[in-house]
PDB file of N, CA and C in Angstrom:
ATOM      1  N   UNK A   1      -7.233  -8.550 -11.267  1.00  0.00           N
ATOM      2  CA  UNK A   1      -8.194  -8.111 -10.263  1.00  0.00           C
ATOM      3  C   UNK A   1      -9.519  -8.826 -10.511  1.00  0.00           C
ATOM      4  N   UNK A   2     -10.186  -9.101  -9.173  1.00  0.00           N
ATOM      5  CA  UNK A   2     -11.378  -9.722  -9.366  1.00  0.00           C
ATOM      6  C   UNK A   2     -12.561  -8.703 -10.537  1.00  0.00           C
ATOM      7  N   UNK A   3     -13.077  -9.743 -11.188  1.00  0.00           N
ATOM      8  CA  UNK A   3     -14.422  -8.994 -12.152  1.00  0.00           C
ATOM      9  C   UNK A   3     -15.309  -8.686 -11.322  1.00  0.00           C
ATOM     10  N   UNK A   4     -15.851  -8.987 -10.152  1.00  0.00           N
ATOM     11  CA  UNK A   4     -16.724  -8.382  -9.521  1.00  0.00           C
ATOM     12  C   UNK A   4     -16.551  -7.617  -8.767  1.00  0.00           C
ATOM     13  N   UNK A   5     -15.229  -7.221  -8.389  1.00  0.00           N
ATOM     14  CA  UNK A   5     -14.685  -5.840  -7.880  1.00  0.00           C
ATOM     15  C   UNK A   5     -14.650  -4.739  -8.674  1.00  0.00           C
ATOM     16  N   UNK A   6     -13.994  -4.969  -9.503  1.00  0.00           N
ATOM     17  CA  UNK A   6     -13.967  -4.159 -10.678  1.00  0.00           C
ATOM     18  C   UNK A   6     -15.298  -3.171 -11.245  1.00  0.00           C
ATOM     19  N   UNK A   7     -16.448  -4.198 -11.086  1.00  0.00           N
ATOM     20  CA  UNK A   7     -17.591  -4.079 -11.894  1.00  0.00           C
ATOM     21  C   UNK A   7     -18.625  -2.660 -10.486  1.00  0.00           C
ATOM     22  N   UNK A   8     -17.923  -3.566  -9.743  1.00  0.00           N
ATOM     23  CA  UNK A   8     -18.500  -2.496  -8.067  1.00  0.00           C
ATOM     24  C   UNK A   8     -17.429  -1.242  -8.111  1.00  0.00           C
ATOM     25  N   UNK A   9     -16.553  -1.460  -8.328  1.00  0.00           N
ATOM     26  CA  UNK A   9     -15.739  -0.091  -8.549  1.00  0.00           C
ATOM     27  C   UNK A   9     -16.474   0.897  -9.453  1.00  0.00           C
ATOM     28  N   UNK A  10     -16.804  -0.011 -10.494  1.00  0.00           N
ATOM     29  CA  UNK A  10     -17.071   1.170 -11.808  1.00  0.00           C
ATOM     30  C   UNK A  10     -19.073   1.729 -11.382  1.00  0.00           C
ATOM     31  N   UNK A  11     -19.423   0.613 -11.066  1.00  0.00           N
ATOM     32  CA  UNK A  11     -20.796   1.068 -10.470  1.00  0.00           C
ATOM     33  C   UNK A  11     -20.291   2.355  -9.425  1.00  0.00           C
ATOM     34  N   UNK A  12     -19.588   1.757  -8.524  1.00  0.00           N
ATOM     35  CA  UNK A  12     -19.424   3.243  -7.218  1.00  0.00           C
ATOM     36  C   UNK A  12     -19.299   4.382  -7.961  1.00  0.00           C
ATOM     37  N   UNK A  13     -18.450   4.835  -8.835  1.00  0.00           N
ATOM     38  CA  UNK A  13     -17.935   5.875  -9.524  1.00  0.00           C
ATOM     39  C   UNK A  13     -19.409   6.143 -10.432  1.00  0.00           C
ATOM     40  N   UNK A  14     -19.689   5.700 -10.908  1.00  0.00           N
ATOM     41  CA  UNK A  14     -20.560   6.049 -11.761  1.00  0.00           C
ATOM     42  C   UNK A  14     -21.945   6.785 -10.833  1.00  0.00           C
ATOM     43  N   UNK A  15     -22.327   5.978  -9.642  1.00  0.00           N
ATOM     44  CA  UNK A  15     -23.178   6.936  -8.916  1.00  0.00           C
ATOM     45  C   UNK A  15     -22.546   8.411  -8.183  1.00  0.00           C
ATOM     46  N   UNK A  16     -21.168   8.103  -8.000  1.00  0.00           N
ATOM     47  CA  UNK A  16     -20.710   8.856  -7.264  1.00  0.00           C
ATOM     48  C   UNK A  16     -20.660   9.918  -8.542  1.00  0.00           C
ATOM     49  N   UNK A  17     -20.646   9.913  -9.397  1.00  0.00           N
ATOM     50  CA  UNK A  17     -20.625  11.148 -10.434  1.00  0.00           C
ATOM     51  C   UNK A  17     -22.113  11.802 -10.447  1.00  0.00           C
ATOM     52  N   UNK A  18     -22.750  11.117 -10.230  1.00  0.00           N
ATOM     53  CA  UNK A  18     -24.147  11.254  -9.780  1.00  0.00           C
ATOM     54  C   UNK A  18     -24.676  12.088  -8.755  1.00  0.00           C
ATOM     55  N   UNK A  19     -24.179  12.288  -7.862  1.00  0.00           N
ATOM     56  CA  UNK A  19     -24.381  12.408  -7.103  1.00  0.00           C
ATOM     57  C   UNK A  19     -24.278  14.204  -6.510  1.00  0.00           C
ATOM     58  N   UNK A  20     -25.480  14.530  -5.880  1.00  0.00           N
ATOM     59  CA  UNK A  20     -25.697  16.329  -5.635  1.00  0.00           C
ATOM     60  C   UNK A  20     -25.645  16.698  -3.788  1.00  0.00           C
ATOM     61  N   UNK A  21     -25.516  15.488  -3.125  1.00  0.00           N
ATOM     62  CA  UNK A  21     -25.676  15.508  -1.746  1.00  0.00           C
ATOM     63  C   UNK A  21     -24.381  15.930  -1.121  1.00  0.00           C
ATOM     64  N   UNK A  22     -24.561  16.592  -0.717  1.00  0.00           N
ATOM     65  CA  UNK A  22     -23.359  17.533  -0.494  1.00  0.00           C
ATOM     66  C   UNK A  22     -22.623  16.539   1.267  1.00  0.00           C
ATOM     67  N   UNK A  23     -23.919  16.457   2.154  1.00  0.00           N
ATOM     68  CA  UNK A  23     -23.607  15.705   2.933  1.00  0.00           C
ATOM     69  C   UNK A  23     -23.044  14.554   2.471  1.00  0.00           C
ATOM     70  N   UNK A  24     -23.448  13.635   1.596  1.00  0.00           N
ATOM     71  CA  UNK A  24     -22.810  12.378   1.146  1.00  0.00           C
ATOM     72  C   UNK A  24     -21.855  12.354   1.004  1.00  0.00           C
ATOM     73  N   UNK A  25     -21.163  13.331   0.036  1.00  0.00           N
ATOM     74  CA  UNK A  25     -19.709  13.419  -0.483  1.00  0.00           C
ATOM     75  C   UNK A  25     -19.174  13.979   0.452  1.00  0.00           C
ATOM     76  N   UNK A  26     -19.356  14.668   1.918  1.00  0.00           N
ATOM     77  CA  UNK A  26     -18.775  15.115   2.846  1.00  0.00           C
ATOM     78  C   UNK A  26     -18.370  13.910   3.927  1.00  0.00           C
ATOM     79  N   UNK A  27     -19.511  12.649   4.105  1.00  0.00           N
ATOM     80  CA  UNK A  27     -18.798  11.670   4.111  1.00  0.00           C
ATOM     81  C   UNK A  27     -18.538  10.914   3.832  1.00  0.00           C
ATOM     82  N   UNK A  28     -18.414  10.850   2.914  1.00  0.00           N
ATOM     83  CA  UNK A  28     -17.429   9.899   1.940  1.00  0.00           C
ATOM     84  C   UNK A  28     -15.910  10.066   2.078  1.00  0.00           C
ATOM     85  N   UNK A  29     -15.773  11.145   1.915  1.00  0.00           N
ATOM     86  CA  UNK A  29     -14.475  12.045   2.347  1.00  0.00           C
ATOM     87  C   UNK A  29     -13.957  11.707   3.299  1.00  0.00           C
ATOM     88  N   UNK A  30     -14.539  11.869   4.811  1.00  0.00           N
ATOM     89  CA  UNK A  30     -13.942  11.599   5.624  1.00  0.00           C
ATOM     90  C   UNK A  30     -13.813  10.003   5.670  1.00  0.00           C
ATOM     91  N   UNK A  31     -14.489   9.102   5.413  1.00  0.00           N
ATOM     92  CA  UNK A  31     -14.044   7.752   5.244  1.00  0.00           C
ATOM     93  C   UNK A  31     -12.925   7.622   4.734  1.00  0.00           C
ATOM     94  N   UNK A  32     -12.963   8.350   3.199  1.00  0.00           N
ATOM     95  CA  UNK A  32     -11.553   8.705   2.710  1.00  0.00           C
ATOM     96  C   UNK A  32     -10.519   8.491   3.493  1.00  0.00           C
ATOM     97  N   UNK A  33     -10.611   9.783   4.463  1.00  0.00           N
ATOM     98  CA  UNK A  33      -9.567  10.138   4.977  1.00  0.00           C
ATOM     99  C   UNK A  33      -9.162   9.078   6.055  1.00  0.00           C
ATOM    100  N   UNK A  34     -10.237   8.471   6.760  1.00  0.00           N
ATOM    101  CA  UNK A  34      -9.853   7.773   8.195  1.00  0.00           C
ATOM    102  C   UNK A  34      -9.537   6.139   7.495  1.00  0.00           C
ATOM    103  N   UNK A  35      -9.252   5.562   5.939  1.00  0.00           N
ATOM    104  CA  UNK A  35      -8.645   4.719   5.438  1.00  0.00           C
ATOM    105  C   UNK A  35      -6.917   5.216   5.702  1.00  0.00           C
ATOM    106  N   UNK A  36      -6.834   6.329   5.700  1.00  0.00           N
ATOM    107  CA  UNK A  36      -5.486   6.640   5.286  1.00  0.00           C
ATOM    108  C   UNK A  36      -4.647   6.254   6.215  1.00  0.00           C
ATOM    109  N   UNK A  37      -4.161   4.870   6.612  1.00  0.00           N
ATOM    110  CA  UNK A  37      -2.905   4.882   7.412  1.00  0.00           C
ATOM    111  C   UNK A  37      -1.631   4.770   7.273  1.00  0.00           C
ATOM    112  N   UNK A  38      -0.776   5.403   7.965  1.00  0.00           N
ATOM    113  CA  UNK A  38       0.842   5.081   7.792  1.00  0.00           C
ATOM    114  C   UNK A  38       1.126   3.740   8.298  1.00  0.00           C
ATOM    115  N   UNK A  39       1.612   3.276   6.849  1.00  0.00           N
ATOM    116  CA  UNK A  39       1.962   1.742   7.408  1.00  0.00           C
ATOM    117  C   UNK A  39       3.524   1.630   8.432  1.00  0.00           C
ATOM    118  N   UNK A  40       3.826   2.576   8.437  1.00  0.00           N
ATOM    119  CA  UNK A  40       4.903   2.763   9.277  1.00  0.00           C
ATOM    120  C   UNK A  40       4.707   2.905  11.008  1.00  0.00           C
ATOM    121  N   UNK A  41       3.514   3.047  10.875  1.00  0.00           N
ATOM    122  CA  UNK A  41       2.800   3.430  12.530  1.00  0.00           C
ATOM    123  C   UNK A  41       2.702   1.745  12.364  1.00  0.00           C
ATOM    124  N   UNK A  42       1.652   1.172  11.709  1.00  0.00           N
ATOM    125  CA  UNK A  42       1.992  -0.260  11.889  1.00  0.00           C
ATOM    126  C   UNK A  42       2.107  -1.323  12.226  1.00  0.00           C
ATOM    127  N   UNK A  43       3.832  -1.046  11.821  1.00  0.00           N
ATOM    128  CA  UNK A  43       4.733  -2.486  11.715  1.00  0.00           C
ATOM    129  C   UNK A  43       5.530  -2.375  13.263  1.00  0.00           C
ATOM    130  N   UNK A  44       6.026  -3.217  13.421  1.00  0.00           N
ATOM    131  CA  UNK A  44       6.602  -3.662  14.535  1.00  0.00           C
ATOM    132  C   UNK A  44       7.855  -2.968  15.008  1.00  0.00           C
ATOM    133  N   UNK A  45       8.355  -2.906  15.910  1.00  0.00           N
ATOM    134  CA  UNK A  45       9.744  -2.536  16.091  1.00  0.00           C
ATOM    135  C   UNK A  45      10.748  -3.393  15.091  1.00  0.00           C
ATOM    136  N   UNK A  46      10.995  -4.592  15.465  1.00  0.00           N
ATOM    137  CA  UNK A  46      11.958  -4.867  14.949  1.00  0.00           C
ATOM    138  C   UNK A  46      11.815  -5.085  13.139  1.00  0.00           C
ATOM    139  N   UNK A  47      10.449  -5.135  12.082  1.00  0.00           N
ATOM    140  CA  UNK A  47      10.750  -4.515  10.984  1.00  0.00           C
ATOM    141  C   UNK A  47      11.414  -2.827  10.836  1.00  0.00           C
ATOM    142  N   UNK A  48      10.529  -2.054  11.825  1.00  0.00           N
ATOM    143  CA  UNK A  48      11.250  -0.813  11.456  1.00  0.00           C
ATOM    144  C   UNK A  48      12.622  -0.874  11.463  1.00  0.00           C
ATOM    145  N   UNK A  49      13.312  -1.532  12.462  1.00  0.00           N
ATOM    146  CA  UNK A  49      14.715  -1.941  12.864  1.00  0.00           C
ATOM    147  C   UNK A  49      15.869  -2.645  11.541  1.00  0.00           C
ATOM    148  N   UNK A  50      14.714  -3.465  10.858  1.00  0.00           N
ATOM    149  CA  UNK A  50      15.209  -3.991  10.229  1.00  0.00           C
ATOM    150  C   UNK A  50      14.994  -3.069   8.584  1.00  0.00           C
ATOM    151  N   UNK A  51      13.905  -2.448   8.373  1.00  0.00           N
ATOM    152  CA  UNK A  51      14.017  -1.525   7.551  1.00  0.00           C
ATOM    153  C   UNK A  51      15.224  -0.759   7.541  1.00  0.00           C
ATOM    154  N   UNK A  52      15.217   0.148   8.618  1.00  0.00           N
ATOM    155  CA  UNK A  52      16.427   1.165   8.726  1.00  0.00           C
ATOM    156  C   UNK A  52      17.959   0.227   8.352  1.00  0.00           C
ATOM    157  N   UNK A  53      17.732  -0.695   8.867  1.00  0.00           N
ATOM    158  CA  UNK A  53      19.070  -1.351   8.733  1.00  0.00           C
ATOM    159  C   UNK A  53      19.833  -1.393   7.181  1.00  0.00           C
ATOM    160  N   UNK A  54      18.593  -1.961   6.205  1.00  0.00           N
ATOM    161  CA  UNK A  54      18.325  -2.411   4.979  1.00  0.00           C
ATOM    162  C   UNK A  54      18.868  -0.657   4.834  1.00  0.00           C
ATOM    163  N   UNK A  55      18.056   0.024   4.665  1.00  0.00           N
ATOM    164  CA  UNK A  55      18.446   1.427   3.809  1.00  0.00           C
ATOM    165  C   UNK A  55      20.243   2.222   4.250  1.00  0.00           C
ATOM    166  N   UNK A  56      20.730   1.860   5.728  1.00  0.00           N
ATOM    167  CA  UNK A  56      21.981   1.939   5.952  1.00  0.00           C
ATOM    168  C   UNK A  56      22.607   1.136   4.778  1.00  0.00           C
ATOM    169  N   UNK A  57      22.499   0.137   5.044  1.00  0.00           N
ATOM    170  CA  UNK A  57      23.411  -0.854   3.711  1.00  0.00           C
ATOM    171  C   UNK A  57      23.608  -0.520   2.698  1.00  0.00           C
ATOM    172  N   UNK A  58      21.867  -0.272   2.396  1.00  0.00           N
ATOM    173  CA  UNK A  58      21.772   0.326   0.725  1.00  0.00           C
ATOM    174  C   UNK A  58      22.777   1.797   0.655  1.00  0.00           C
ATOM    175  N   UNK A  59      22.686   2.617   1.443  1.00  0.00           N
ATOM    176  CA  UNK A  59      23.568   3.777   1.888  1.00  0.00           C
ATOM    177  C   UNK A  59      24.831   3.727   1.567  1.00  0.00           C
ATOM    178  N   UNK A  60      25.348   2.582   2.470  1.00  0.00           N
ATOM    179  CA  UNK A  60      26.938   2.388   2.395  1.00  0.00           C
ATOM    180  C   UNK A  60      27.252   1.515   1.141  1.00  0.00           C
ATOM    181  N   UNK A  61      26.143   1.209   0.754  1.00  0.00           N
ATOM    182  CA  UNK A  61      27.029   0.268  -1.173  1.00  0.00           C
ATOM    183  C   UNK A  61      26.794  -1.220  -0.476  1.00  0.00           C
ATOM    184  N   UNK A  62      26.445  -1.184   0.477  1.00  0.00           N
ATOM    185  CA  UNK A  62      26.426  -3.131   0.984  1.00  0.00           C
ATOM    186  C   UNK A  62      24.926  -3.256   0.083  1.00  0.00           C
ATOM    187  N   UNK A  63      25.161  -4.112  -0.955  1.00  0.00           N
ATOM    188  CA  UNK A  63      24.110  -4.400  -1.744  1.00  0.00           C
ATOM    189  C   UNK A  63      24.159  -5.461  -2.493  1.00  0.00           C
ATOM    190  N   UNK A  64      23.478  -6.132  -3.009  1.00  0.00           N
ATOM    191  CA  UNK A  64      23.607  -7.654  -3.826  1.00  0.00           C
ATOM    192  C   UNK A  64      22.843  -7.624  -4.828  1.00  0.00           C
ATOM    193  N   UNK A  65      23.200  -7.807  -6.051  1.00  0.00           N
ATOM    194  CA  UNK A  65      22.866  -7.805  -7.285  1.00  0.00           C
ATOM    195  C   UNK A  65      21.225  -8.750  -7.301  1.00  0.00           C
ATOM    196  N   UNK A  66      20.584  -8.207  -8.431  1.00  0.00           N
ATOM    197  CA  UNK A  66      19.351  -8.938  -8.197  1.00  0.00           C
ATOM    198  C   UNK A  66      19.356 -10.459  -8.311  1.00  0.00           C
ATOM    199  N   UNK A  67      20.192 -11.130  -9.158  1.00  0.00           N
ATOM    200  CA  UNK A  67      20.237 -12.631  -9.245  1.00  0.00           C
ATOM    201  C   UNK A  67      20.695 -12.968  -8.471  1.00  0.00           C
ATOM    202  N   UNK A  68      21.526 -12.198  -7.006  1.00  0.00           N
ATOM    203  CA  UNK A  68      22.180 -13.034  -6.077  1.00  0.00           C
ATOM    204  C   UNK A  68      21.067 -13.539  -5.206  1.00  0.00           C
ATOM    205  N   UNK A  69      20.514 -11.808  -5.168  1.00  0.00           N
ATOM    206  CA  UNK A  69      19.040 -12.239  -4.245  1.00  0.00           C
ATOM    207  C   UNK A  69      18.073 -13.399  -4.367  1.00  0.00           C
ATOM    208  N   UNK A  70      17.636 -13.497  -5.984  1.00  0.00           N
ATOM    209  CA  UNK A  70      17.227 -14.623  -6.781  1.00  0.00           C
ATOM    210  C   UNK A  70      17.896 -15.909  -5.806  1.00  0.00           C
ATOM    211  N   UNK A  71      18.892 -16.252  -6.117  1.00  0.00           N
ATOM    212  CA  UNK A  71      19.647 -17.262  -5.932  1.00  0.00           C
ATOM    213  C   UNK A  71      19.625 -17.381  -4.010  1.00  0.00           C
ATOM    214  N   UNK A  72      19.648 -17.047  -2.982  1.00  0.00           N
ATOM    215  CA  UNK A  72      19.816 -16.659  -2.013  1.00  0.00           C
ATOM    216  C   UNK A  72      18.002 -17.276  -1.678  1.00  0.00           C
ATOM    217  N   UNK A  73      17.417 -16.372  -2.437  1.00  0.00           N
ATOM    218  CA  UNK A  73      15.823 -16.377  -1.637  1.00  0.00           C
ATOM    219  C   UNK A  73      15.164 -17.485  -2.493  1.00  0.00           C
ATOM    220  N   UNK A  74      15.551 -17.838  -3.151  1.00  0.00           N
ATOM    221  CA  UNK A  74      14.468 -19.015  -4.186  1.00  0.00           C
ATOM    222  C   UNK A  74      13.424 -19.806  -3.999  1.00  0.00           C
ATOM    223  N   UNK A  75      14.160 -20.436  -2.682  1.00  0.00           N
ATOM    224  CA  UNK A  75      12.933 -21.209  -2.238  1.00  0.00           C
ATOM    225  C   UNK A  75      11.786 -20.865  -1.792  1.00  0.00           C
ATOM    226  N   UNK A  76      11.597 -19.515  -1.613  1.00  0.00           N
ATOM    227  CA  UNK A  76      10.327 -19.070  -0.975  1.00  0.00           C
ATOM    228  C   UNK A  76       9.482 -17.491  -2.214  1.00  0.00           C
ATOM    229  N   UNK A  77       9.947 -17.714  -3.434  1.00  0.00           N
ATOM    230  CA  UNK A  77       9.853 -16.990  -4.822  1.00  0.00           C
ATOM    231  C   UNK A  77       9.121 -18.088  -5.219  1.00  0.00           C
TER     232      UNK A  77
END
């Protein structure tokens, strides 16, 4: 992770421990909250399509060992 992220992370926290404003931390919170998205809302039809597909397989035992995958996807690993 970047050092100057890091260093702003630990600054944020450190005021935010600081901190008695009741409004502030009320929104902060809701920022909180309105970060929170379902990455499932999202993605596209045809990943979801292709998700579901993937977990059927995995379901029914259609599955490929990790070195096949290795071997299969390489060029782009």
């Amino acid at each position: 992770m970047d050092i100057n992220l890091q260093n702003k992370k630990i600054e944020l926290i450190q005021w935010l421990s600081t901190l008695n404003d009741q409004s502030i931390i009320e929104k902060i919170m809701k920022l909180r909250e309105s970060e929170k998205t379902d990455w499932w809302k999202e993605i596209s039809k045809e990943e979801k399509k292709s998700i579901e597909q993937g977990i059927k397989d995995a379901d029914s035992g259609k599955l490929k060992s990790h070195s096949e995958a290795r071997k299969l996807y390489e060029k782009w690993l």
